[in-house]
Protein backbone atom coordinates (compact mmCIF):
# COMPACT_ATOMS: atom_id res chain seq x y z
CA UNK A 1 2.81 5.77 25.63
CA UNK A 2 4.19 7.69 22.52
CA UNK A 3 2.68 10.78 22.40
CA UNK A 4 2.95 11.44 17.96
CA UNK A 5 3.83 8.98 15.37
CA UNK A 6 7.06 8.87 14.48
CA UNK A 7 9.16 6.89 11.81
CA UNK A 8 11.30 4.00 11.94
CA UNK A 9 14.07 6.49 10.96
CA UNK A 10 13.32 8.20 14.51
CA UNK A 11 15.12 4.82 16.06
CA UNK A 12 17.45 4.03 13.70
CA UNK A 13 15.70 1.06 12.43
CA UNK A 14 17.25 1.76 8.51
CA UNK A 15 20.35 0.61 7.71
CA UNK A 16 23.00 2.98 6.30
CA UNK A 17 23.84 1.30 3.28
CA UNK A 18 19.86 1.20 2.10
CA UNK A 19 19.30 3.21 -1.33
CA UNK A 20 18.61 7.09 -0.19
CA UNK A 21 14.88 8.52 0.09
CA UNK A 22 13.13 10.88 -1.14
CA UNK A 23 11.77 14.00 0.64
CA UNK A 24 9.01 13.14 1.87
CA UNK A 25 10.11 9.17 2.30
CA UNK A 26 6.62 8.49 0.72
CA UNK A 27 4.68 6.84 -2.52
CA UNK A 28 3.92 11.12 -2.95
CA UNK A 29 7.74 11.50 -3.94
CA UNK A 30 6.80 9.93 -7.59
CA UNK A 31 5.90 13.31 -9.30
CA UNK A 32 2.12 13.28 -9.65
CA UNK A 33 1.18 10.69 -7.53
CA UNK A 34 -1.38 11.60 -4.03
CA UNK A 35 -2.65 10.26 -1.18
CA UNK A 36 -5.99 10.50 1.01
CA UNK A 37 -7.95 9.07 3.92
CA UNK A 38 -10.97 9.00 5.75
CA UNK A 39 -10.72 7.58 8.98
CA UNK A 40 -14.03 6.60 11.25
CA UNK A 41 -13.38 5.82 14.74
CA UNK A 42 -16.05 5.07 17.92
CA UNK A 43 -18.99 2.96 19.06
CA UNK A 44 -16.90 -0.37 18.12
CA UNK A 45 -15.52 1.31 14.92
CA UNK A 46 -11.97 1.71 14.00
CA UNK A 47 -11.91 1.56 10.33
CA UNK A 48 -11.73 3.92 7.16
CA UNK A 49 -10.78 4.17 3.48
CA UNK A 50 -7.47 5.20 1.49
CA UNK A 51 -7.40 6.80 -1.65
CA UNK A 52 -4.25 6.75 -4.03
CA UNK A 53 -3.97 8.87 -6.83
CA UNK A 54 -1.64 7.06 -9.38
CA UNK A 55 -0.93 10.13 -11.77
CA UNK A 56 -3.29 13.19 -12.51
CA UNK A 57 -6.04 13.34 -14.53
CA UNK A 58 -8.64 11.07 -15.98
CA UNK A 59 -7.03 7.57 -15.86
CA UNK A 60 -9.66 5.98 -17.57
CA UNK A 61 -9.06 7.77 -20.38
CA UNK A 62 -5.00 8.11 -20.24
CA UNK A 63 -4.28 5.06 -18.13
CA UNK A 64 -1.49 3.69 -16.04
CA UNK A 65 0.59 0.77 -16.96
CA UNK A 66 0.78 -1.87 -13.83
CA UNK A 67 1.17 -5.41 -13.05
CA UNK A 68 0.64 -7.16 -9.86
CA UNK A 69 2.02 -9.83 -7.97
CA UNK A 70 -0.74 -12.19 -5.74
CA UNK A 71 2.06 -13.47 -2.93
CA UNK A 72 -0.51 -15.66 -1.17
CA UNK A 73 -4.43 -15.12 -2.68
CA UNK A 74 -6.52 -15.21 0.68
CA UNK A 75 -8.67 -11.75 -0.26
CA UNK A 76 -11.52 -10.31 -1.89
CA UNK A 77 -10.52 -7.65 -3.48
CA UNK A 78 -11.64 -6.24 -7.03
CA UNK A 79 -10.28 -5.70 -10.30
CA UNK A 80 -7.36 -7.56 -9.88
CA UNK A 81 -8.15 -10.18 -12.93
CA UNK A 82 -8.44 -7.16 -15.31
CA UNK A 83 -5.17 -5.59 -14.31
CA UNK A 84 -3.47 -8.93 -14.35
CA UNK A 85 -4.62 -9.69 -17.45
CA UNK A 86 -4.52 -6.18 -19.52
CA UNK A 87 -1.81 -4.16 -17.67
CA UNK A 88 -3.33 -0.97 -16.40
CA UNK A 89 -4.97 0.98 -13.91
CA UNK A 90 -8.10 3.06 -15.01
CA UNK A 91 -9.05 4.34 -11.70
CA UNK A 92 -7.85 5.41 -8.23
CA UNK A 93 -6.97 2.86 -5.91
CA UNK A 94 -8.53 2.42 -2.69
CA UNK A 95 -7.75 0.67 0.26
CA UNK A 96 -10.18 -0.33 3.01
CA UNK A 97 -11.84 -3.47 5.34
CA UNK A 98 -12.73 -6.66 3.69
CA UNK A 99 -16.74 -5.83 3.75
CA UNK A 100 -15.96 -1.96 2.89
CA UNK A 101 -14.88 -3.29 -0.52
CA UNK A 102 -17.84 -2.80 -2.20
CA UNK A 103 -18.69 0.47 -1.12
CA UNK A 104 -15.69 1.89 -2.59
CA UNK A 105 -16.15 -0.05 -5.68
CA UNK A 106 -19.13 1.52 -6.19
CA UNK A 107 -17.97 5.18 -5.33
CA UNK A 108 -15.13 4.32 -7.65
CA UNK A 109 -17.61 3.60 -10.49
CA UNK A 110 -19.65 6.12 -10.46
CA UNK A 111 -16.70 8.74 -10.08
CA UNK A 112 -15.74 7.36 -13.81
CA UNK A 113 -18.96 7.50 -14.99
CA UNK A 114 -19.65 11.06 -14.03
CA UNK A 115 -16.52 12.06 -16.09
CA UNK A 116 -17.27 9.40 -18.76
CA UNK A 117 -20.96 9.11 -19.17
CA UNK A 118 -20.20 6.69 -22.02
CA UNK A 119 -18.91 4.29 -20.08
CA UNK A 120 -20.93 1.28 -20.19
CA UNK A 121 -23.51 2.40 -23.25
CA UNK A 122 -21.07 3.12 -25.75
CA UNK A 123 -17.66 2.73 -24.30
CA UNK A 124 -16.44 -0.10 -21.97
CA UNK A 125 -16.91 -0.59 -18.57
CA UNK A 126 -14.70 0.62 -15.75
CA UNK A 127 -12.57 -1.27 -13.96
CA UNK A 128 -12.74 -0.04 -10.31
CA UNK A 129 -9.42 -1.21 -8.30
CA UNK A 130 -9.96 -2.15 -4.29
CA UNK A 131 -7.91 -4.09 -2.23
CA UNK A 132 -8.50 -4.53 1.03
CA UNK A 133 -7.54 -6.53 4.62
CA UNK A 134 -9.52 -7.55 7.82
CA UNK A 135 -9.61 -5.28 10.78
CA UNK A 136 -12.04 -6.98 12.74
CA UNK A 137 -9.72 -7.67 15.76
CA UNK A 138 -10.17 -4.11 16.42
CA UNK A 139 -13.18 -3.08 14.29
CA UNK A 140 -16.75 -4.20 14.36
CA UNK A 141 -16.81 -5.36 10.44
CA UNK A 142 -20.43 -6.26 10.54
CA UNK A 143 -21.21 -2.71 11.45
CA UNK A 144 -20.30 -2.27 7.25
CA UNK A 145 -19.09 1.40 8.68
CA UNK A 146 -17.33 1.98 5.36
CA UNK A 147 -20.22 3.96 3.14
CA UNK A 148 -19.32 5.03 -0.94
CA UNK A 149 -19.30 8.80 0.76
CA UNK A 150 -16.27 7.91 2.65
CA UNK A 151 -14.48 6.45 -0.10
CA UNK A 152 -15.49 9.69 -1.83
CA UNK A 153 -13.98 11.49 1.25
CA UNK A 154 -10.93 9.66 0.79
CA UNK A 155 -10.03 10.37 -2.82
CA UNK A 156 -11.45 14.08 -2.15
CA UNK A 157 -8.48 14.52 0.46
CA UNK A 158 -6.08 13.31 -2.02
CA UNK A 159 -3.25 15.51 -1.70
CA UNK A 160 0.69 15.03 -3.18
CA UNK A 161 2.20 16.08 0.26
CA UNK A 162 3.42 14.13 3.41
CA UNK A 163 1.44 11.03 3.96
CA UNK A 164 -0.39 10.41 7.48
CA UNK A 165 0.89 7.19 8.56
CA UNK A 166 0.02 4.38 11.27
CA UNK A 167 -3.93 4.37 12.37
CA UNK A 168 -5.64 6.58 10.21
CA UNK A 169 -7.40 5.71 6.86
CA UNK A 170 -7.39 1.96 5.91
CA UNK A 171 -5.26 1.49 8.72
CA UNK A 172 -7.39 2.54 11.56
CA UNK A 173 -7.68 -1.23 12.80
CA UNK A 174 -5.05 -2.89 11.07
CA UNK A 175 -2.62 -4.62 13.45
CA UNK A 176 1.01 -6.38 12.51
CA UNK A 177 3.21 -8.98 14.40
CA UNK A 178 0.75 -8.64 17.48
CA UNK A 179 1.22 -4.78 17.37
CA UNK A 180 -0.68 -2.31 16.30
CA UNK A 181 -0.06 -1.25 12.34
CA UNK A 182 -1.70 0.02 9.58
CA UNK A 183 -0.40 2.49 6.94
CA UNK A 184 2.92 3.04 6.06
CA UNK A 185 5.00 4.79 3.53
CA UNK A 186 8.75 5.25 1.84
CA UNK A 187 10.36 5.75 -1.06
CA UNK A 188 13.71 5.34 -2.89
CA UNK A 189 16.09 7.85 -5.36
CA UNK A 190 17.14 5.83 -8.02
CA UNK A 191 20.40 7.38 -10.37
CA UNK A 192 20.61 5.93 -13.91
CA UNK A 193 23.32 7.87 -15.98
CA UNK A 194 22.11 11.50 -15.54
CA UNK A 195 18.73 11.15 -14.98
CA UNK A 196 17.19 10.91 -11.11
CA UNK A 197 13.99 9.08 -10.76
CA UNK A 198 11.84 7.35 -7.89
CA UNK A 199 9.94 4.13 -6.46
CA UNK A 200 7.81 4.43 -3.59
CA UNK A 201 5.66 2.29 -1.52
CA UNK A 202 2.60 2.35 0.65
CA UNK A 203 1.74 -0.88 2.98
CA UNK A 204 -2.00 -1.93 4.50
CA UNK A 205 -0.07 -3.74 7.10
CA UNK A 206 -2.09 -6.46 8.85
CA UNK A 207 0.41 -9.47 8.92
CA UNK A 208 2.91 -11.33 10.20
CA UNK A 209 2.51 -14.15 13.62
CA UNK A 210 3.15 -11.99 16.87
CA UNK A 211 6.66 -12.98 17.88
CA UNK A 212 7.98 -13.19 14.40
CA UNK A 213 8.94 -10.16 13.67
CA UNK A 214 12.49 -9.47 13.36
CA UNK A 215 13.67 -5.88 12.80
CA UNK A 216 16.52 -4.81 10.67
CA UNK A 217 19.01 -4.72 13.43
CA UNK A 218 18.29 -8.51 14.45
CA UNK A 219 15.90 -7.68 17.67
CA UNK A 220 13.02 -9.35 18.06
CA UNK A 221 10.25 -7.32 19.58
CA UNK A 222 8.68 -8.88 22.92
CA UNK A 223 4.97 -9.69 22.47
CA UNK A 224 1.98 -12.10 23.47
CA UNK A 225 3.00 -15.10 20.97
CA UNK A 226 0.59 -16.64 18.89
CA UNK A 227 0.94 -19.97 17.05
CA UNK A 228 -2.21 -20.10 15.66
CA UNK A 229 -1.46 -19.80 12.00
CA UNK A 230 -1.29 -16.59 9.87
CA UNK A 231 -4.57 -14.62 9.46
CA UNK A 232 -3.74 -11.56 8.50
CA UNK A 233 -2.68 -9.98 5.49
CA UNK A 234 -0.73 -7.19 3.75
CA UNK A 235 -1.38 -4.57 0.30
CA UNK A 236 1.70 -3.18 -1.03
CA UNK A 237 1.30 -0.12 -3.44
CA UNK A 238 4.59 0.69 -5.35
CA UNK A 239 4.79 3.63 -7.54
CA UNK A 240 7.55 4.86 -9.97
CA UNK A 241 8.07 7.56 -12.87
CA UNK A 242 11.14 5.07 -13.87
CA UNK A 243 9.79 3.39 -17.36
CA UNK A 244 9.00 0.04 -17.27
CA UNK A 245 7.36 -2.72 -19.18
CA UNK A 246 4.57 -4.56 -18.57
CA UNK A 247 6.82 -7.97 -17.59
CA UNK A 248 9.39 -5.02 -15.28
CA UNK A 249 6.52 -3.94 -13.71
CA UNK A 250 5.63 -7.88 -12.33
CA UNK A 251 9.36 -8.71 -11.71
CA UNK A 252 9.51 -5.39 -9.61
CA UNK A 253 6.39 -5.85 -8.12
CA UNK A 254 7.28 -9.69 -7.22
CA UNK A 255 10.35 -7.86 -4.68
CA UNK A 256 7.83 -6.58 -2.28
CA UNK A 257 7.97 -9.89 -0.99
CA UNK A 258 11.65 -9.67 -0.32
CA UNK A 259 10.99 -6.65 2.11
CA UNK A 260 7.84 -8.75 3.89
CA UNK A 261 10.07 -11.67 4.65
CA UNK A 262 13.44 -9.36 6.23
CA UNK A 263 10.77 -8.38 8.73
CA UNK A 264 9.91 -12.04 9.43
CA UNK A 265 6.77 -12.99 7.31
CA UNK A 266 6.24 -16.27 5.76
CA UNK A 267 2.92 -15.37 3.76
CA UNK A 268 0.91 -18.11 6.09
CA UNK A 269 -2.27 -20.05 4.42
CA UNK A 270 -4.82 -16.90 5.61
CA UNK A 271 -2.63 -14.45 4.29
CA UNK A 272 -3.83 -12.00 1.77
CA UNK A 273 -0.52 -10.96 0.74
CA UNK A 274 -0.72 -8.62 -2.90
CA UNK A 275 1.62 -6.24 -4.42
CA UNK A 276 0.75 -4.02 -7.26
CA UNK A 277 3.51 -2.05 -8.73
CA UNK A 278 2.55 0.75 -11.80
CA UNK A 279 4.56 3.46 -13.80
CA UNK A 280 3.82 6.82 -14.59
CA UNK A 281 5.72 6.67 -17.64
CA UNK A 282 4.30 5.90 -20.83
CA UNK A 283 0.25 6.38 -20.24
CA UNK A 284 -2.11 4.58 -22.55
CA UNK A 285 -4.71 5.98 -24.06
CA UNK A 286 -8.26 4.59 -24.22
CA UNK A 287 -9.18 5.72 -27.97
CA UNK A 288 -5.51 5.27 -29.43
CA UNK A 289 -4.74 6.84 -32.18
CA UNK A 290 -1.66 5.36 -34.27
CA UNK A 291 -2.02 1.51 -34.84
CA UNK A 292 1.16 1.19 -32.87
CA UNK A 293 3.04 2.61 -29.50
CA UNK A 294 6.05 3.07 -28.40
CA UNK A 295 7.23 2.24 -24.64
CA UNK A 296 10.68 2.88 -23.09
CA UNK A 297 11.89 0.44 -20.61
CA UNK A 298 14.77 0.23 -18.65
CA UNK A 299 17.37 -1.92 -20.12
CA UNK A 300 17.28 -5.37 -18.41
CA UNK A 301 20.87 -5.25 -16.69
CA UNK A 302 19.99 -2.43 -14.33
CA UNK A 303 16.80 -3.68 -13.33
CA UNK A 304 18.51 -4.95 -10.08
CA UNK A 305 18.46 -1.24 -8.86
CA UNK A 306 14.34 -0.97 -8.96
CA UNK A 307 14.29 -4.29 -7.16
CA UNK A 308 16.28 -3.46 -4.25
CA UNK A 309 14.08 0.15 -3.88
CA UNK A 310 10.83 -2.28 -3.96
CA UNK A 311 12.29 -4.98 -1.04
CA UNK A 312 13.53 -1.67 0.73
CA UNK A 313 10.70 1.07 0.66
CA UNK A 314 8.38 -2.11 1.75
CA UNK A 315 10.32 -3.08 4.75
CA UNK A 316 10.92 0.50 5.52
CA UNK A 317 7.22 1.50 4.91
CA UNK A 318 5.73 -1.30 6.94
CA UNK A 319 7.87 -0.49 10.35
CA UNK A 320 6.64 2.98 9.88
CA UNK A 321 3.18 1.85 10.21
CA UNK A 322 4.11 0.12 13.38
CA UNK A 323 6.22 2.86 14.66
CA UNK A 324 3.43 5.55 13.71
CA UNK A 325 0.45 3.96 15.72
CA UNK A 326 -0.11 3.89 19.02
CA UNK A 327 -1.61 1.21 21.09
CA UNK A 328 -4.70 -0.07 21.34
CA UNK A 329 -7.13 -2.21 22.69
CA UNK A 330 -8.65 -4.70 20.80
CA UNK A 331 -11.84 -6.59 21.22
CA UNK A 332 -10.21 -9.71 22.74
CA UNK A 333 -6.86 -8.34 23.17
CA UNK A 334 -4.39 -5.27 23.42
CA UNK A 335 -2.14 -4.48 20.80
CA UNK A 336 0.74 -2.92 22.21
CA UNK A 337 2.85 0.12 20.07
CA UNK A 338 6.23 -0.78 18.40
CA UNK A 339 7.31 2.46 19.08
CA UNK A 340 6.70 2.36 23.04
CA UNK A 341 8.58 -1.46 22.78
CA UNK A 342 11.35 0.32 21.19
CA UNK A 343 11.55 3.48 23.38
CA UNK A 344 11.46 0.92 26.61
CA UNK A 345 14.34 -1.54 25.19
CA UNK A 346 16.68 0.86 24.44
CA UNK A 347 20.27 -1.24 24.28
CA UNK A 348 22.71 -0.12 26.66
């Protein structure tokens, strides 16, 4: 069995030519942006919550420009319809269980209250953001483990350094192409002219048919097949401090898809496949002052550089939640590690 999670990197999974990383190869390389979890294991439990910080601050108040992209709609998350519609984030994003999902909404609404006591009386409401995916093939889901002081826990441990990655947080009891998954992380450099900036992404992985996945080198992992249909589902979180407009931020967001299909996925009719993409650049305030704003974009013929990062900090950030967690059994079945497939199939 492997003994600590290691990265897809660790078996040479990434291609050469693939845009270079950042640092940390994590969403936490775009200046400002953090990550937490709280993860709740035993008694039939394997769940949790993950909290992502998209800039610093109060983001109801100076929010963040976003779009999303709803690949196939099989979920119940919340506040989706509000970002699709106006084009910003105005609190932390959490990620968590399907039945969790109201828990952290809550926690996530009274967090902005508490700094905004107007909200609601003589301000607008709040729009809390939660996305979620099903972990009961590992997790008892009608336990409703997930409480508003985990969430709370989660965006408390909010930090801008490495990122845990496989089972832990959200991921606890997330499982991917018949292995076990759950969170992953990378991120791209991007170079325009003389100026450096960055796109990173963090997965929920919980997707793909066992025995589809195909891994960058043209392998395809051994594992129980299942032709059953697709049931599971993925959240992809990509951050940059590159600027983009509203319509960039959907066409970027819209390439996490790319990186879901390398690996095999076909975004089956159960499939709660979303992408949300946002920019630090270019905040928007919630009392603005001057009748007009200004927002610098990248100009539309390098745009092709922000798409590759997207399709390649997904694929890369998904196989590093399957290389990070270790096996486990499940309630029905056992969900074997990538990383011990890998380490035992060594080519000669």
């Amino acid at each position: 069995m492997s003994a600590q999670p290691r990265p897809a990197r660790d078996f040479a999974l990434i291609p050469a030519d693939h845009l270079p990383p950042g640092p940390l190869n994590a969403l936490t390389d775009v200046p400002g942006v953090a990550v937490g979890h709280r993860t709740l294991r035993g008694d039939g439990t394997a769940t949790g919550v993950t909290a992502i910080m998209a800039a610093p601050g109060d983001p109801f108040r100076e929010k963040i420009r976003a779009s999303v992209d709803v690949i196939n709609g099989f979920g119940k998350s919340v506040g989706l319809l509000q970002l699709r519609e106006l084009g910003t984030i105005e609190t932390p994003i959490l990620l968590t269980n399907t039945f969790g999902v109201p828990a952290c909404a809550e926690a996530l609404i009274r967090r902005a209250i508490a700094a905004n006591p107007s909200i609601g009386r003589t301000t607008s409401t709040v729009n809390p953001l939660v996305l979620e995916c099903n972990d009961g093939a590992l997790n008892d889901i009608q336990s409703f483990a997930v409480t508003r002081e985990d969430a709370v826990a989660a965006l408390d441990a909010a930090s801008g350094g490495p990122v845990a990655q496989g089972a832990v947080g959200a991921g606890t009891g997330m499982t991917a192409f018949g292995f076990k998954a759950g969170i992953g992380t990378a991120s791209r450099v991007l170079t325009l002219g003389a100026r450096t900036f960055t796109l990173g992404a963090l997965v929920l992985a919980n997707f793909g048919v066992p025995g589809d996945l195909v891994l960058p080198c043209g392998r395809r992992p051994s594992v129980r097949r299942d032709r059953e249909g697709e049931k599971g589902s993925v959240i992809v979180i990509l951050g940059t401090d590159l600027p983009l407009d509203d319509r960039q931020l959907a066409r970027t967001a819209r390439r996490a898809a790319a990186g879901l299909a390398r690996l095999g996925s076909f975004w089956g009719h159960g499939s709660g496949d979303i992408a949300l993409c946002f920019t630090t650049a270019d905040r928007v305030s919630h009392d603005p002052d001057p009748p007009f704003v200004t927002v610098t974009r990248i100009a539309e013929p390098l745009i092709d550089l922000p798409f590759r990062a997207a399709a390649e900090a997904t694929e890369e950030a998904v196989l590093n939640a399957l290389c990070a967690a270790p096996a486990m059994q499940g309630r029905d079945r056992f969900f074997p590690s990538l990383a011990d497939w890998l380490q035992e199939s060594v080519p000669s």
